[in-house]
PDB file of N, CA and C in Angstrom:
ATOM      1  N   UNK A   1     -41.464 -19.356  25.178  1.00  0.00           N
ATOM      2  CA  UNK A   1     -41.088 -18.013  24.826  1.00  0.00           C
ATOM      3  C   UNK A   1     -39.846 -18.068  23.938  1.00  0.00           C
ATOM      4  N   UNK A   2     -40.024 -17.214  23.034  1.00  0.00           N
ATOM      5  CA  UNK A   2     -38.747 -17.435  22.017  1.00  0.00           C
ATOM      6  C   UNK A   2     -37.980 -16.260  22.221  1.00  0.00           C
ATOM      7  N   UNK A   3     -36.583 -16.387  22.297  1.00  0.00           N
ATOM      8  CA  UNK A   3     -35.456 -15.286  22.553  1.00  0.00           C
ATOM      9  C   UNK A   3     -34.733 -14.954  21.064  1.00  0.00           C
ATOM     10  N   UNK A   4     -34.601 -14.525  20.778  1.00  0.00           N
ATOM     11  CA  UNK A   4     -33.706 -13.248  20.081  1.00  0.00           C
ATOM     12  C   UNK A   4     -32.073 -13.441  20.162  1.00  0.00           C
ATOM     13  N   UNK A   5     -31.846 -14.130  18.990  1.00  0.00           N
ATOM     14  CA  UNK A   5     -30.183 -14.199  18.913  1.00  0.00           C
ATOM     15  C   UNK A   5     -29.807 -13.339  18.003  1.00  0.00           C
ATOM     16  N   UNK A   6     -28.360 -12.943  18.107  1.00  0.00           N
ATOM     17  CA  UNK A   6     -27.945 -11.940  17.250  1.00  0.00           C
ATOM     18  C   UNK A   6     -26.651 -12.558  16.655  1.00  0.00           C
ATOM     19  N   UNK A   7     -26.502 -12.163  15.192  1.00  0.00           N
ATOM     20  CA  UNK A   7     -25.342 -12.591  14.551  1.00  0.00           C
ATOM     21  C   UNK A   7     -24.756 -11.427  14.398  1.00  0.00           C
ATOM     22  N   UNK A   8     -23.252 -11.751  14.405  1.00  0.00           N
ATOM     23  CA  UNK A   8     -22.628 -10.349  13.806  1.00  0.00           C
ATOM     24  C   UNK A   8     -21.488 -10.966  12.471  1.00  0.00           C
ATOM     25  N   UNK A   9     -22.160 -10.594  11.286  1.00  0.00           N
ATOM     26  CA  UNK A   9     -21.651 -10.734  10.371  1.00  0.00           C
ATOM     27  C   UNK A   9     -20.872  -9.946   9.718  1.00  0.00           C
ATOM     28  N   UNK A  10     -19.615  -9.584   9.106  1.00  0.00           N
ATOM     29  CA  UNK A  10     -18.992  -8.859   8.601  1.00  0.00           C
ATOM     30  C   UNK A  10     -19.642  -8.929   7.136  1.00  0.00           C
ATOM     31  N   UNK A  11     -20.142  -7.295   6.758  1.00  0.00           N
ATOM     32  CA  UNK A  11     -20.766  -7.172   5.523  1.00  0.00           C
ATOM     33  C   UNK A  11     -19.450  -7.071   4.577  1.00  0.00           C
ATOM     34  N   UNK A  12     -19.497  -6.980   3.366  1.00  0.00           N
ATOM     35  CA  UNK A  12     -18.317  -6.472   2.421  1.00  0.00           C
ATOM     36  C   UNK A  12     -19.046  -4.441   2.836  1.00  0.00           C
ATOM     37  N   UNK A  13     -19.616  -4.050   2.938  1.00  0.00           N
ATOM     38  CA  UNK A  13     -19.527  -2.678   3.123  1.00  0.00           C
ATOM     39  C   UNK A  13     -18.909  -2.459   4.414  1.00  0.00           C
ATOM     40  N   UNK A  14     -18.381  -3.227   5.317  1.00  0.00           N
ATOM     41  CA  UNK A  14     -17.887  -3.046   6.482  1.00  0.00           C
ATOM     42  C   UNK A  14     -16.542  -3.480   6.317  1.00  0.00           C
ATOM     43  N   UNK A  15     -15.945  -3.887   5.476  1.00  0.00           N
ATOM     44  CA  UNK A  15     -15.066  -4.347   4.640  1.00  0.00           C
ATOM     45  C   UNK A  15     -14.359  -2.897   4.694  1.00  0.00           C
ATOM     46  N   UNK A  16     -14.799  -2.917   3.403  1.00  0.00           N
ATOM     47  CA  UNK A  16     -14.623  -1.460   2.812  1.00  0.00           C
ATOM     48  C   UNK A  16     -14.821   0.014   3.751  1.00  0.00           C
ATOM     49  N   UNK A  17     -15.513   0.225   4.898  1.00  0.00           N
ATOM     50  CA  UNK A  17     -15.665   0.996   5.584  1.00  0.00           C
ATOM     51  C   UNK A  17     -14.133   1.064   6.004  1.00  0.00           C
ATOM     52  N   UNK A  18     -13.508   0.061   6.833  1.00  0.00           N
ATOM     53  CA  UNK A  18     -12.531   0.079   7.972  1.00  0.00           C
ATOM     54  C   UNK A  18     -11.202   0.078   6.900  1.00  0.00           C
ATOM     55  N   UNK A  19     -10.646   1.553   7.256  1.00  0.00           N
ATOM     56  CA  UNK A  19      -9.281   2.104   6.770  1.00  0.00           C
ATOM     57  C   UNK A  19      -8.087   1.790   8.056  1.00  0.00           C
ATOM     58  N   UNK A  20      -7.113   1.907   7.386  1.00  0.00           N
ATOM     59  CA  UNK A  20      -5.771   2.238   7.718  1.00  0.00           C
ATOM     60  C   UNK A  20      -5.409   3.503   7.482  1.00  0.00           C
ATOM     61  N   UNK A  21      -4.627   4.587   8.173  1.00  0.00           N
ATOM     62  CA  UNK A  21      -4.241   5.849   7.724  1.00  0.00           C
ATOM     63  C   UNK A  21      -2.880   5.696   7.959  1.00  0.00           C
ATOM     64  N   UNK A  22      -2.061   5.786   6.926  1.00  0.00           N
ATOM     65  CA  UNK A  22      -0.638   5.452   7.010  1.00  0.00           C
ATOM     66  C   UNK A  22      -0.100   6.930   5.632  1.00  0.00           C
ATOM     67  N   UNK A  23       1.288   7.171   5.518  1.00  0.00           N
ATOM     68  CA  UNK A  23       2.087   8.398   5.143  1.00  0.00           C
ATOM     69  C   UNK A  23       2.802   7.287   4.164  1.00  0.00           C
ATOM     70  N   UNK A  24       3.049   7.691   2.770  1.00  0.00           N
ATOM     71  CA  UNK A  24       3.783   6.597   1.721  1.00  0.00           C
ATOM     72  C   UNK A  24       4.214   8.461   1.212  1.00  0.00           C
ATOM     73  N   UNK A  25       5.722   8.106   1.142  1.00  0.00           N
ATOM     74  CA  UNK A  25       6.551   8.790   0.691  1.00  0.00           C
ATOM     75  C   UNK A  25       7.539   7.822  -0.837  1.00  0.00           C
ATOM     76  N   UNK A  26       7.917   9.171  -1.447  1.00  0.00           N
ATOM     77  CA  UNK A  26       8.290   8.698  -2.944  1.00  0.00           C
ATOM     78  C   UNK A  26       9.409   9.664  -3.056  1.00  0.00           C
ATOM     79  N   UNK A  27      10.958   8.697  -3.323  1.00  0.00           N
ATOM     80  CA  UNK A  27      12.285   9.491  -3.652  1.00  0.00           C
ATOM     81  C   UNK A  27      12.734   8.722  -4.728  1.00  0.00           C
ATOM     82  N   UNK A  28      14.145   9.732  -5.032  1.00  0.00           N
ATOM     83  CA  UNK A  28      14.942   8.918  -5.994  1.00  0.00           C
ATOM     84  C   UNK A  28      13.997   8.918  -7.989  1.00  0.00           C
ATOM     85  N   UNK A  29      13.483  10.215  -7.487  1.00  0.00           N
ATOM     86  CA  UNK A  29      12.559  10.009  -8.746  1.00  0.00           C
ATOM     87  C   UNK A  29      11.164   9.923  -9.334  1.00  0.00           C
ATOM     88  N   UNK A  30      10.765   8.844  -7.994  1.00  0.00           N
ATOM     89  CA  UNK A  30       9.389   7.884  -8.317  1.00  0.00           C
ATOM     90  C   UNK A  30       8.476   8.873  -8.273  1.00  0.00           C
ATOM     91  N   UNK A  31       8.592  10.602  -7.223  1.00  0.00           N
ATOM     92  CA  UNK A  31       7.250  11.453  -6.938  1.00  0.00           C
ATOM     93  C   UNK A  31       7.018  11.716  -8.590  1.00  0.00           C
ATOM     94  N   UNK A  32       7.429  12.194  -9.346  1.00  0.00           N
ATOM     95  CA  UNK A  32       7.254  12.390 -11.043  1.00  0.00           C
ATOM     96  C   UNK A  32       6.244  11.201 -11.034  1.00  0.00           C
ATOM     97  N   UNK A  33       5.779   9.830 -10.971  1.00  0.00           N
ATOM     98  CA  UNK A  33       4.599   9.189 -11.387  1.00  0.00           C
ATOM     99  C   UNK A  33       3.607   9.265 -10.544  1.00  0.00           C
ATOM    100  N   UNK A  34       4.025  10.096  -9.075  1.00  0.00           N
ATOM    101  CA  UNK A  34       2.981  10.558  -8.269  1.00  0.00           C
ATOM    102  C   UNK A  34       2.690  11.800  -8.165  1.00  0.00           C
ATOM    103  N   UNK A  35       2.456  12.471  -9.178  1.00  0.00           N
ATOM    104  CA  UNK A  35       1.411  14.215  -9.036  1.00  0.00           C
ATOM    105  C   UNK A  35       2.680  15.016  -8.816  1.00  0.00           C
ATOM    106  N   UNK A  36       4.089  14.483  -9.126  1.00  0.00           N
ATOM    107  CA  UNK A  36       5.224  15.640  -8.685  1.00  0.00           C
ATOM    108  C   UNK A  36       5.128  15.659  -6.648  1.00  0.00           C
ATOM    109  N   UNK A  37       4.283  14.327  -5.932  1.00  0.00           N
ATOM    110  CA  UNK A  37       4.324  14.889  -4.671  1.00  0.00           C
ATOM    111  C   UNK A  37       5.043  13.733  -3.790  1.00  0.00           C
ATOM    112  N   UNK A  38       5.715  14.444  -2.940  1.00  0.00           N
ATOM    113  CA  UNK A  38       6.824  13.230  -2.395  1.00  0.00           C
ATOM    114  C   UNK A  38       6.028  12.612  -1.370  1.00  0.00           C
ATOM    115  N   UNK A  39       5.057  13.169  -0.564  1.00  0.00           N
ATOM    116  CA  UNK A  39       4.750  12.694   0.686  1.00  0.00           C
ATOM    117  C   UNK A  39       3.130  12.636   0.687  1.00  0.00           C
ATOM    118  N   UNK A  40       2.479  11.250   0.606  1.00  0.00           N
ATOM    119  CA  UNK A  40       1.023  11.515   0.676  1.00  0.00           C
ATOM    120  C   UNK A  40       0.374  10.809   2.304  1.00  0.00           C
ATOM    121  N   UNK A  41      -0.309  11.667   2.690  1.00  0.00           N
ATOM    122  CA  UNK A  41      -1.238  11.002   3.362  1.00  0.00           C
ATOM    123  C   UNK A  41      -2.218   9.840   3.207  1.00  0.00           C
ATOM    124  N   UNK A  42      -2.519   8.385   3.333  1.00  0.00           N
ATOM    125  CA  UNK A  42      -3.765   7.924   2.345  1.00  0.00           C
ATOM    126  C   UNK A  42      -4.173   7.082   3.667  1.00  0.00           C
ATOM    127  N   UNK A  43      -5.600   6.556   3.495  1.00  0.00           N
ATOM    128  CA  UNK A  43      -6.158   6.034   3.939  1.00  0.00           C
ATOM    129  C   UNK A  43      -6.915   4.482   3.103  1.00  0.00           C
ATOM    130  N   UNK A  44      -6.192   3.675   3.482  1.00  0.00           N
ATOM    131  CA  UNK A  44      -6.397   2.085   2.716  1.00  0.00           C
ATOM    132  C   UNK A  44      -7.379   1.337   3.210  1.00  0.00           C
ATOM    133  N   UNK A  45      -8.167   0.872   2.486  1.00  0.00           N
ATOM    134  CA  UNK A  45      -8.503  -0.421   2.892  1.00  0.00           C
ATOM    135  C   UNK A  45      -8.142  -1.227   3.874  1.00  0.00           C
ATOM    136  N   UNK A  46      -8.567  -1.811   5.328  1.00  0.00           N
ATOM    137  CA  UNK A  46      -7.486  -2.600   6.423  1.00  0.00           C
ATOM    138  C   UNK A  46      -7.633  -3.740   6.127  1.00  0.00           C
ATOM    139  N   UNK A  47      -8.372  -4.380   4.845  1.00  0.00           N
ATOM    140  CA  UNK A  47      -8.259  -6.189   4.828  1.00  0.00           C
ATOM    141  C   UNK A  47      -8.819  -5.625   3.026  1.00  0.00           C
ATOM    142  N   UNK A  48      -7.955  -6.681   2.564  1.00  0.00           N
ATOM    143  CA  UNK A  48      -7.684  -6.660   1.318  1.00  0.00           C
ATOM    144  C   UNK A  48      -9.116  -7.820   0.794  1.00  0.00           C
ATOM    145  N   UNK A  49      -8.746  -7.665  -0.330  1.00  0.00           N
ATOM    146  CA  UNK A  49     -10.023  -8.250  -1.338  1.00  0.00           C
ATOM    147  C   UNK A  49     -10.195  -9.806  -1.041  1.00  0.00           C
ATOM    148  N   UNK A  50      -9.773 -10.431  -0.335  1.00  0.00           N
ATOM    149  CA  UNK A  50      -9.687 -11.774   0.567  1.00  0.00           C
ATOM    150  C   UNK A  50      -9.977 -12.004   1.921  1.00  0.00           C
ATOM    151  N   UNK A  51     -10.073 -10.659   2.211  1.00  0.00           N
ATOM    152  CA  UNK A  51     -10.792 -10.103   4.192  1.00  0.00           C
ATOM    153  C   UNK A  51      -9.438 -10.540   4.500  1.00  0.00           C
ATOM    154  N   UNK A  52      -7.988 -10.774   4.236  1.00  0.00           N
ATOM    155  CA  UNK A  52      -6.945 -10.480   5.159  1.00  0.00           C
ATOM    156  C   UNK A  52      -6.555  -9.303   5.243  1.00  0.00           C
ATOM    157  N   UNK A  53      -5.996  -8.976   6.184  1.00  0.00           N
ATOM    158  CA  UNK A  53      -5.278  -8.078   6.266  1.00  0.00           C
ATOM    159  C   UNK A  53      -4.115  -7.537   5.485  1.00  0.00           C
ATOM    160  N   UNK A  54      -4.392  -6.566   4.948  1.00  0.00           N
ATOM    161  CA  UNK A  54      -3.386  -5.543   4.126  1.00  0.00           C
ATOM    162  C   UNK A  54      -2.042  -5.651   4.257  1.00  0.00           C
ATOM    163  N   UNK A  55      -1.735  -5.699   2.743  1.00  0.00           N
ATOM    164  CA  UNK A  55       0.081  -5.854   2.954  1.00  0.00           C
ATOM    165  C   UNK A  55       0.502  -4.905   2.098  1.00  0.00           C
ATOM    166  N   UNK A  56       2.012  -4.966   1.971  1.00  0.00           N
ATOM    167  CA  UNK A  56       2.716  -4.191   0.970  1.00  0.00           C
ATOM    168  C   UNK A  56       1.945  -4.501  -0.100  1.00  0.00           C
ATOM    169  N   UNK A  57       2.247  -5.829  -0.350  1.00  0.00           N
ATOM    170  CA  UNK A  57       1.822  -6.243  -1.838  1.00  0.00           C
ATOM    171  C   UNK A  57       0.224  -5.515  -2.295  1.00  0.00           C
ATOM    172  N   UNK A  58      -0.566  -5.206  -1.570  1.00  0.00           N
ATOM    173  CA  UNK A  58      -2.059  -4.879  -1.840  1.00  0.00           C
ATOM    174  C   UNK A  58      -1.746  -3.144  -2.057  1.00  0.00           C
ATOM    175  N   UNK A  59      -0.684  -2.467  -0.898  1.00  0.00           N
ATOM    176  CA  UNK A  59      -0.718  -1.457  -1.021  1.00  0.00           C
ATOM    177  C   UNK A  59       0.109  -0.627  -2.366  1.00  0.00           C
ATOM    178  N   UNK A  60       1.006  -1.756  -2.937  1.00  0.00           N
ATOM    179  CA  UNK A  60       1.706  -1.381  -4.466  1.00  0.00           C
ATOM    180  C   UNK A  60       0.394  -1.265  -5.454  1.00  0.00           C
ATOM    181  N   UNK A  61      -0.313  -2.282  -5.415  1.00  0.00           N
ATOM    182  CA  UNK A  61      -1.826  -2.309  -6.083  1.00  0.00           C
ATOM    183  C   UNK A  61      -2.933  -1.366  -5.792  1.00  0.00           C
ATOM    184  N   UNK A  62      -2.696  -0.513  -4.688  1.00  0.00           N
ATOM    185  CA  UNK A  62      -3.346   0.161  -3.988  1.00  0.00           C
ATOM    186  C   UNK A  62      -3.265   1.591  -5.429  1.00  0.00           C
ATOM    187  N   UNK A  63      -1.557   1.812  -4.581  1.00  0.00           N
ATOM    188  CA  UNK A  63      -1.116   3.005  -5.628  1.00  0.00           C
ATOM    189  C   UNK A  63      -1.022   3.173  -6.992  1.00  0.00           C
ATOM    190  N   UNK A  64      -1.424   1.945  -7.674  1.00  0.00           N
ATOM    191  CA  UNK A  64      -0.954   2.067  -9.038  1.00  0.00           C
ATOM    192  C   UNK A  64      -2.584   2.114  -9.238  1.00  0.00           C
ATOM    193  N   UNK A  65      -3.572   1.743  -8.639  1.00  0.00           N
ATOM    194  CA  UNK A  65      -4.901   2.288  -9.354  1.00  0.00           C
ATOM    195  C   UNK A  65      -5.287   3.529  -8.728  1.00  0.00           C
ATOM    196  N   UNK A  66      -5.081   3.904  -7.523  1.00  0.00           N
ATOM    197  CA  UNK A  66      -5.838   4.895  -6.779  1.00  0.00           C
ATOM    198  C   UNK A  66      -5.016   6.404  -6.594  1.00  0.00           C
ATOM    199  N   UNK A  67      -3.940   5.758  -6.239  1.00  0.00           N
ATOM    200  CA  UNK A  67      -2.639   7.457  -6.554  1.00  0.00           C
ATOM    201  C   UNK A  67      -1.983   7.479  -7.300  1.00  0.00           C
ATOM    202  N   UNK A  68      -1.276   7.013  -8.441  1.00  0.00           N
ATOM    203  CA  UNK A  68      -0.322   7.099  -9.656  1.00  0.00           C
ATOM    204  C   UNK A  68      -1.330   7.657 -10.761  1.00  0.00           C
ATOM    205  N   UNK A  69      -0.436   9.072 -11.176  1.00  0.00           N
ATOM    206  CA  UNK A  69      -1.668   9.787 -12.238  1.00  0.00           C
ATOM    207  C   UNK A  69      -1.096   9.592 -13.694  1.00  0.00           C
ATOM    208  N   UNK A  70       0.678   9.112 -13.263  1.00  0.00           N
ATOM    209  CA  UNK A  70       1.628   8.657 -14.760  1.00  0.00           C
ATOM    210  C   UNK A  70       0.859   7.315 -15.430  1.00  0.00           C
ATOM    211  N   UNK A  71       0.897   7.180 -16.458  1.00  0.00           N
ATOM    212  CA  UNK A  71       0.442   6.121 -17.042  1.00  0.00           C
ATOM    213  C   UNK A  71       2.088   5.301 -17.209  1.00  0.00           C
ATOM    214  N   UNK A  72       2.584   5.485 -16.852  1.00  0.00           N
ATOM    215  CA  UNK A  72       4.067   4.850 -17.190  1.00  0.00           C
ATOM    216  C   UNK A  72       4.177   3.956 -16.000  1.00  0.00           C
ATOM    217  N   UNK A  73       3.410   2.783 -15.600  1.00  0.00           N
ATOM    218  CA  UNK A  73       2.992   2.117 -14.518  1.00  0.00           C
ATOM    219  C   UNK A  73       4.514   1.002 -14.388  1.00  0.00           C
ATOM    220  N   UNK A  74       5.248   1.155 -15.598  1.00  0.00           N
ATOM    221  CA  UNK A  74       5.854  -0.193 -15.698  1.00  0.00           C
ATOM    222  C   UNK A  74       7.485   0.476 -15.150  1.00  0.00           C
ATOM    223  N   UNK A  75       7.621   1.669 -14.736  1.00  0.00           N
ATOM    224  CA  UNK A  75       8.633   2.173 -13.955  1.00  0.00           C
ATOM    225  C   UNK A  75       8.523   2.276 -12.406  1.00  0.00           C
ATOM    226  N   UNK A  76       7.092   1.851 -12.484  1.00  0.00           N
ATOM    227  CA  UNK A  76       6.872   1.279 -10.672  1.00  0.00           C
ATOM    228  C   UNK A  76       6.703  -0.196 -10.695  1.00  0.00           C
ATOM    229  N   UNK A  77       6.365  -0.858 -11.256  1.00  0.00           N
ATOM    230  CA  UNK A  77       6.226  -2.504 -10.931  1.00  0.00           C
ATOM    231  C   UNK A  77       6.367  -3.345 -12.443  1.00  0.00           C
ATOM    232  N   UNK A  78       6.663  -4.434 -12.017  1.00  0.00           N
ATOM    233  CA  UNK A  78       6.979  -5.247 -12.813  1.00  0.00           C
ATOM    234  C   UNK A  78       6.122  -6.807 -12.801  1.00  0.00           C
ATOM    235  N   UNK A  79       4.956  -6.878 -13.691  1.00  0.00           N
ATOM    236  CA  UNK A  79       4.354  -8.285 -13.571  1.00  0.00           C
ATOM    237  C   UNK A  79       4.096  -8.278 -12.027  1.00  0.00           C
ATOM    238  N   UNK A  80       3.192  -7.155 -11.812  1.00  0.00           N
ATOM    239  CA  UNK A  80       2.244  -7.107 -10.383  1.00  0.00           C
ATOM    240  C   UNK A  80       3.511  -7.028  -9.060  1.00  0.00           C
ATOM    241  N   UNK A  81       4.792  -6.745  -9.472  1.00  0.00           N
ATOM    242  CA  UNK A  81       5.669  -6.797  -8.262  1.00  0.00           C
ATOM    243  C   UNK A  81       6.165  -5.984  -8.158  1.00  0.00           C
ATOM    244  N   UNK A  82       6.696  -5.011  -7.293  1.00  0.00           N
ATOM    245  CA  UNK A  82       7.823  -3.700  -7.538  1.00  0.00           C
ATOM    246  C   UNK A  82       9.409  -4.179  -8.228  1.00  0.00           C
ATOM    247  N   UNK A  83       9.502  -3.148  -8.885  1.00  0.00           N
ATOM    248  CA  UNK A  83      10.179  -2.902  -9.778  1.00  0.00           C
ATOM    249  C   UNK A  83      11.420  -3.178  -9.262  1.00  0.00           C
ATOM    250  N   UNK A  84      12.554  -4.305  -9.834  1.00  0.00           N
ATOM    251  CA  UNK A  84      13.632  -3.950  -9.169  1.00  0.00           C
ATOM    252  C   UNK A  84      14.480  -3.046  -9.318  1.00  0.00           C
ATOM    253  N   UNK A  85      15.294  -2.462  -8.304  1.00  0.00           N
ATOM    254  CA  UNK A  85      16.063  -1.580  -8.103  1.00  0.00           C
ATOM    255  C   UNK A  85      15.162  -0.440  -7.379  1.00  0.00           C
ATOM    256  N   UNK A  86      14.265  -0.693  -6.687  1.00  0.00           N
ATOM    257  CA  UNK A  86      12.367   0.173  -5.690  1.00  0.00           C
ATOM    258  C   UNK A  86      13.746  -0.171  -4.500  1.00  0.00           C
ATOM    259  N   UNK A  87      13.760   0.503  -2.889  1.00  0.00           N
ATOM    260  CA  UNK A  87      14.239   0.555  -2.327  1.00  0.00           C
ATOM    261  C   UNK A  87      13.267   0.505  -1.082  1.00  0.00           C
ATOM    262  N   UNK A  88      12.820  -0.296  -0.009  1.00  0.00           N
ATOM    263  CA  UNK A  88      11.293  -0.047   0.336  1.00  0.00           C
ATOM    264  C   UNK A  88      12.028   0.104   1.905  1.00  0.00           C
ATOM    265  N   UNK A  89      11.717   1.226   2.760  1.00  0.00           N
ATOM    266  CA  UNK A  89      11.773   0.915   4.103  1.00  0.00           C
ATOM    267  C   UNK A  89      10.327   1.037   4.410  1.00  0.00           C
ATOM    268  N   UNK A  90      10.042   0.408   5.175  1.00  0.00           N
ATOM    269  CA  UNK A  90       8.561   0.596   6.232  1.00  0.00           C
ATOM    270  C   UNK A  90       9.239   0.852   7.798  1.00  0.00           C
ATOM    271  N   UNK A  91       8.705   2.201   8.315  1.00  0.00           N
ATOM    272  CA  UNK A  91       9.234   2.583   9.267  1.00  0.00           C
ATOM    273  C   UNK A  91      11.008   2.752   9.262  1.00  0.00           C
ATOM    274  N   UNK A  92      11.814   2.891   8.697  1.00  0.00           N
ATOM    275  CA  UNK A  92      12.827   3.445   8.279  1.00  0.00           C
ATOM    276  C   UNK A  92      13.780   1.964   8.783  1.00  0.00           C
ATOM    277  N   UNK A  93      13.423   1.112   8.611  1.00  0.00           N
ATOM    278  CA  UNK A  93      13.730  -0.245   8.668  1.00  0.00           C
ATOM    279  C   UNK A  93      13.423  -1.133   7.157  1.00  0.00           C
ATOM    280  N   UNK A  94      14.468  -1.852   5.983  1.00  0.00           N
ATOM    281  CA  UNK A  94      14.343  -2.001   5.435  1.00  0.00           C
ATOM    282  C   UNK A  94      13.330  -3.055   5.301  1.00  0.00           C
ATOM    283  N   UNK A  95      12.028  -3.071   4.219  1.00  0.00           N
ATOM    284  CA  UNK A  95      11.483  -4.127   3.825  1.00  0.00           C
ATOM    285  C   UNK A  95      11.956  -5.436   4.484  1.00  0.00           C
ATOM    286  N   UNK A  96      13.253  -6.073   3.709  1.00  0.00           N
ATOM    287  CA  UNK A  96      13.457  -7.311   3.519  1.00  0.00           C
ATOM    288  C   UNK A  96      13.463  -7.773   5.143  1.00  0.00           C
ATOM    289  N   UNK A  97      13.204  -6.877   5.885  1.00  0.00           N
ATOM    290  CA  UNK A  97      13.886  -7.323   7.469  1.00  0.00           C
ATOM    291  C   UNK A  97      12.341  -7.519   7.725  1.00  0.00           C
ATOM    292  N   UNK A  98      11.140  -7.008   7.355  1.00  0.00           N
ATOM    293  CA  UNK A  98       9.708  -6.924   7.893  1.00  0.00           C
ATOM    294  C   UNK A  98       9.220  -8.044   6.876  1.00  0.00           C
ATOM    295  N   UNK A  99       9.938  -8.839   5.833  1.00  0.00           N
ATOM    296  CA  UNK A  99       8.721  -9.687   5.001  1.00  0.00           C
ATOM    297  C   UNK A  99       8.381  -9.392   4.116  1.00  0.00           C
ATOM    298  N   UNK A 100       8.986  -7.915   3.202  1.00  0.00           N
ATOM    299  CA  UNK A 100       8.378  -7.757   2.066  1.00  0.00           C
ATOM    300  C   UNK A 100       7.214  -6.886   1.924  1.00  0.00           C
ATOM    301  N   UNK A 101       7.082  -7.790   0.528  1.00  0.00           N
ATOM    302  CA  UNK A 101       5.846  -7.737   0.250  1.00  0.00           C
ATOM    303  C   UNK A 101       4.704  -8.155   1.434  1.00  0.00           C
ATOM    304  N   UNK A 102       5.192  -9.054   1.881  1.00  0.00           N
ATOM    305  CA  UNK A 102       3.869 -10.211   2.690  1.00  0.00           C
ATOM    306  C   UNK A 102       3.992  -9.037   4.219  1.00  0.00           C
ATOM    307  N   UNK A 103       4.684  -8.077   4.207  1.00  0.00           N
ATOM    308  CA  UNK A 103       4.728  -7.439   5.508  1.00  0.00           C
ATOM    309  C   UNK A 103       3.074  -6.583   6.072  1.00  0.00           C
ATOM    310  N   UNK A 104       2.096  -6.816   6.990  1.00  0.00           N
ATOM    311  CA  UNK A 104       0.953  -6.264   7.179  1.00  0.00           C
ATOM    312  C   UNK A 104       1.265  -5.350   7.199  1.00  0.00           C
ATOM    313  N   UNK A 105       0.242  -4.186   7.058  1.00  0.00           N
ATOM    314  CA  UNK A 105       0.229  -3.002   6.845  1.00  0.00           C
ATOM    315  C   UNK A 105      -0.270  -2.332   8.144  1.00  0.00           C
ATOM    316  N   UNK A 106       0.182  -1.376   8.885  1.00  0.00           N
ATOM    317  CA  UNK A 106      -0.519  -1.009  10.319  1.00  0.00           C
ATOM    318  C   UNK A 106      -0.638   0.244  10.849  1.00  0.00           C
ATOM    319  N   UNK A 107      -1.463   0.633  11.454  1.00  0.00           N
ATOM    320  CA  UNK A 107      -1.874   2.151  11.137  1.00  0.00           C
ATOM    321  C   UNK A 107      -1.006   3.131  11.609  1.00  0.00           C
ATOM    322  N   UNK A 108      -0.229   4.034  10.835  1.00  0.00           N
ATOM    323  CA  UNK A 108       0.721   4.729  11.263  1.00  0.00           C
ATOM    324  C   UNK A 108       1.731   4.611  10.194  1.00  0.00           C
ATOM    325  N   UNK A 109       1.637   3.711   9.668  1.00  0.00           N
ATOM    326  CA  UNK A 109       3.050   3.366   8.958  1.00  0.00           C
ATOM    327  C   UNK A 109       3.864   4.261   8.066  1.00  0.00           C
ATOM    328  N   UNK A 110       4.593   4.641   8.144  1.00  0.00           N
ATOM    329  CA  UNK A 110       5.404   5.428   6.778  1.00  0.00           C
ATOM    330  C   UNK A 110       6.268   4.661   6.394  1.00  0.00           C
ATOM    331  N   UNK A 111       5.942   4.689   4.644  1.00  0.00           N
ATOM    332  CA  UNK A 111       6.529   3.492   3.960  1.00  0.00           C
ATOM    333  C   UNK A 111       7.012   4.668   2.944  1.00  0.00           C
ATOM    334  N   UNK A 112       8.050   4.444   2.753  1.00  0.00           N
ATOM    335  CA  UNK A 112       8.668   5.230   2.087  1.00  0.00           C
ATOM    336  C   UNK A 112       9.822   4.109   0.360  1.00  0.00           C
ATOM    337  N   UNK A 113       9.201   4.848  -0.638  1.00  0.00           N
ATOM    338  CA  UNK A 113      10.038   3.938  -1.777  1.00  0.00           C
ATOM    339  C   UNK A 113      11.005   5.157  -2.036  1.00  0.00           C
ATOM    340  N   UNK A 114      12.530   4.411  -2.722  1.00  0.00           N
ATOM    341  CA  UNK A 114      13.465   5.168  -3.102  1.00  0.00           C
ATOM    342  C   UNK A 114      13.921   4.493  -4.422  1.00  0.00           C
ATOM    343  N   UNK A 115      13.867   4.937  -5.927  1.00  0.00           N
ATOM    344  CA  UNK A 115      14.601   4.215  -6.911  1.00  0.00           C
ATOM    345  C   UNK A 115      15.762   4.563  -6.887  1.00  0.00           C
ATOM    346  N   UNK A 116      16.625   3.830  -6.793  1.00  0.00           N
ATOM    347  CA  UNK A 116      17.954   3.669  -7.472  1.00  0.00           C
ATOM    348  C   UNK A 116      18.472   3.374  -8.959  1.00  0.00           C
ATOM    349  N   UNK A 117      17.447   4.202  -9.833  1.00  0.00           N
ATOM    350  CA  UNK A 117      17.381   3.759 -10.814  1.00  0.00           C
ATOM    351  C   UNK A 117      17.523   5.112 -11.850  1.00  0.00           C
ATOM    352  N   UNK A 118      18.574   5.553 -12.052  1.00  0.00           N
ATOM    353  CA  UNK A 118      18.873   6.663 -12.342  1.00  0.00           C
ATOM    354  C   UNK A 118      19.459   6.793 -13.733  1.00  0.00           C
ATOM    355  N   UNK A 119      18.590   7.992 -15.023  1.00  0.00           N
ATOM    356  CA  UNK A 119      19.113   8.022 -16.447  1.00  0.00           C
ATOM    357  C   UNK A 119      20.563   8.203 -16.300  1.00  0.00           C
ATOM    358  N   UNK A 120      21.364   8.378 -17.721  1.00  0.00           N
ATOM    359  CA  UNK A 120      22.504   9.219 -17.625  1.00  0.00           C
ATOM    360  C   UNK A 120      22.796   9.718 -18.763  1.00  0.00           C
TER     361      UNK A 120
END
C-alpha cells in the first residue's frame, strides 16, 4: 500500500503574500518627497528578494520604488544607501544602536527618518 507524503514548499507567491505592517514617518523635510505626508501606514514584504528577512536596507528600497512620488530620489539616498545627514530611529531608539541598515524589520515598527539637512 502506498502512503501519501506531503511537502511544504515555500512558493515565491507565498513570498510575496506574507507582509509586515509597520508606520514609517518622515521629518526635517523629507515628507515633501513623500506626497507632502509625514506619517504612512505600509505593509512590506516580510522576506526580501533573497527569502531573508526584511531590513532597513530593503525597506529604503522599498520607499524609493513604492512610496516616493518626488523624482528627486538622490535627496533620500545615496548609491543605494541613505543619505548622509537621514537621522533613523526605529522605535524611538537610534538606528546605529539596532544595526542599521542590517536591523530586521518587525511588525509594528515605527521607523521614523529626520534630515538634518537644511537650505539657507
Amino acid at each position: 500500500m502506498a502512503t501519501a507524503t506531503t511537502t511544504t514548499e515555500t512558493t515565491s507567491s507565498e513570498i510575496e503574500a506574507s507582509k509586515i505592517s509597520i508606520e514609517v514617518e518622515f521629518s526635517g523635510g523629507l515628507e515633501m518627497l513623500f506626497s507632502d505626508q509625514r506619517r504612512h501606514m505600509l505593509s512590506i514584504p516580510a522576506l526580501n528578494k533573497d527569502g531573508k528577512p526584511a531590513t532597513i536596507a530593503d525597506l529604503i528600497g522599498y520607499l524609493c520604488e513604492h512610496t516616493m512620488r518626488d523624482t528627486r530620489k538622490e535627496l533620500f539616498v545615496l548609491e543605494d544607501h541613505l543619505r548622509p545627514g537621514i537621522l533613523v530611529l526605529i522605535n524611538d531608539a537610534d538606528w546605529e544602536l539596532e544595526g542599521e541598515e542590517a536591523y530586521e524589520i518587525q511588525a509594528g515598527d515605527n521607523i521614523l527618518f529626520v534630515s538634518t539637512l537644511h537650505g539657507g
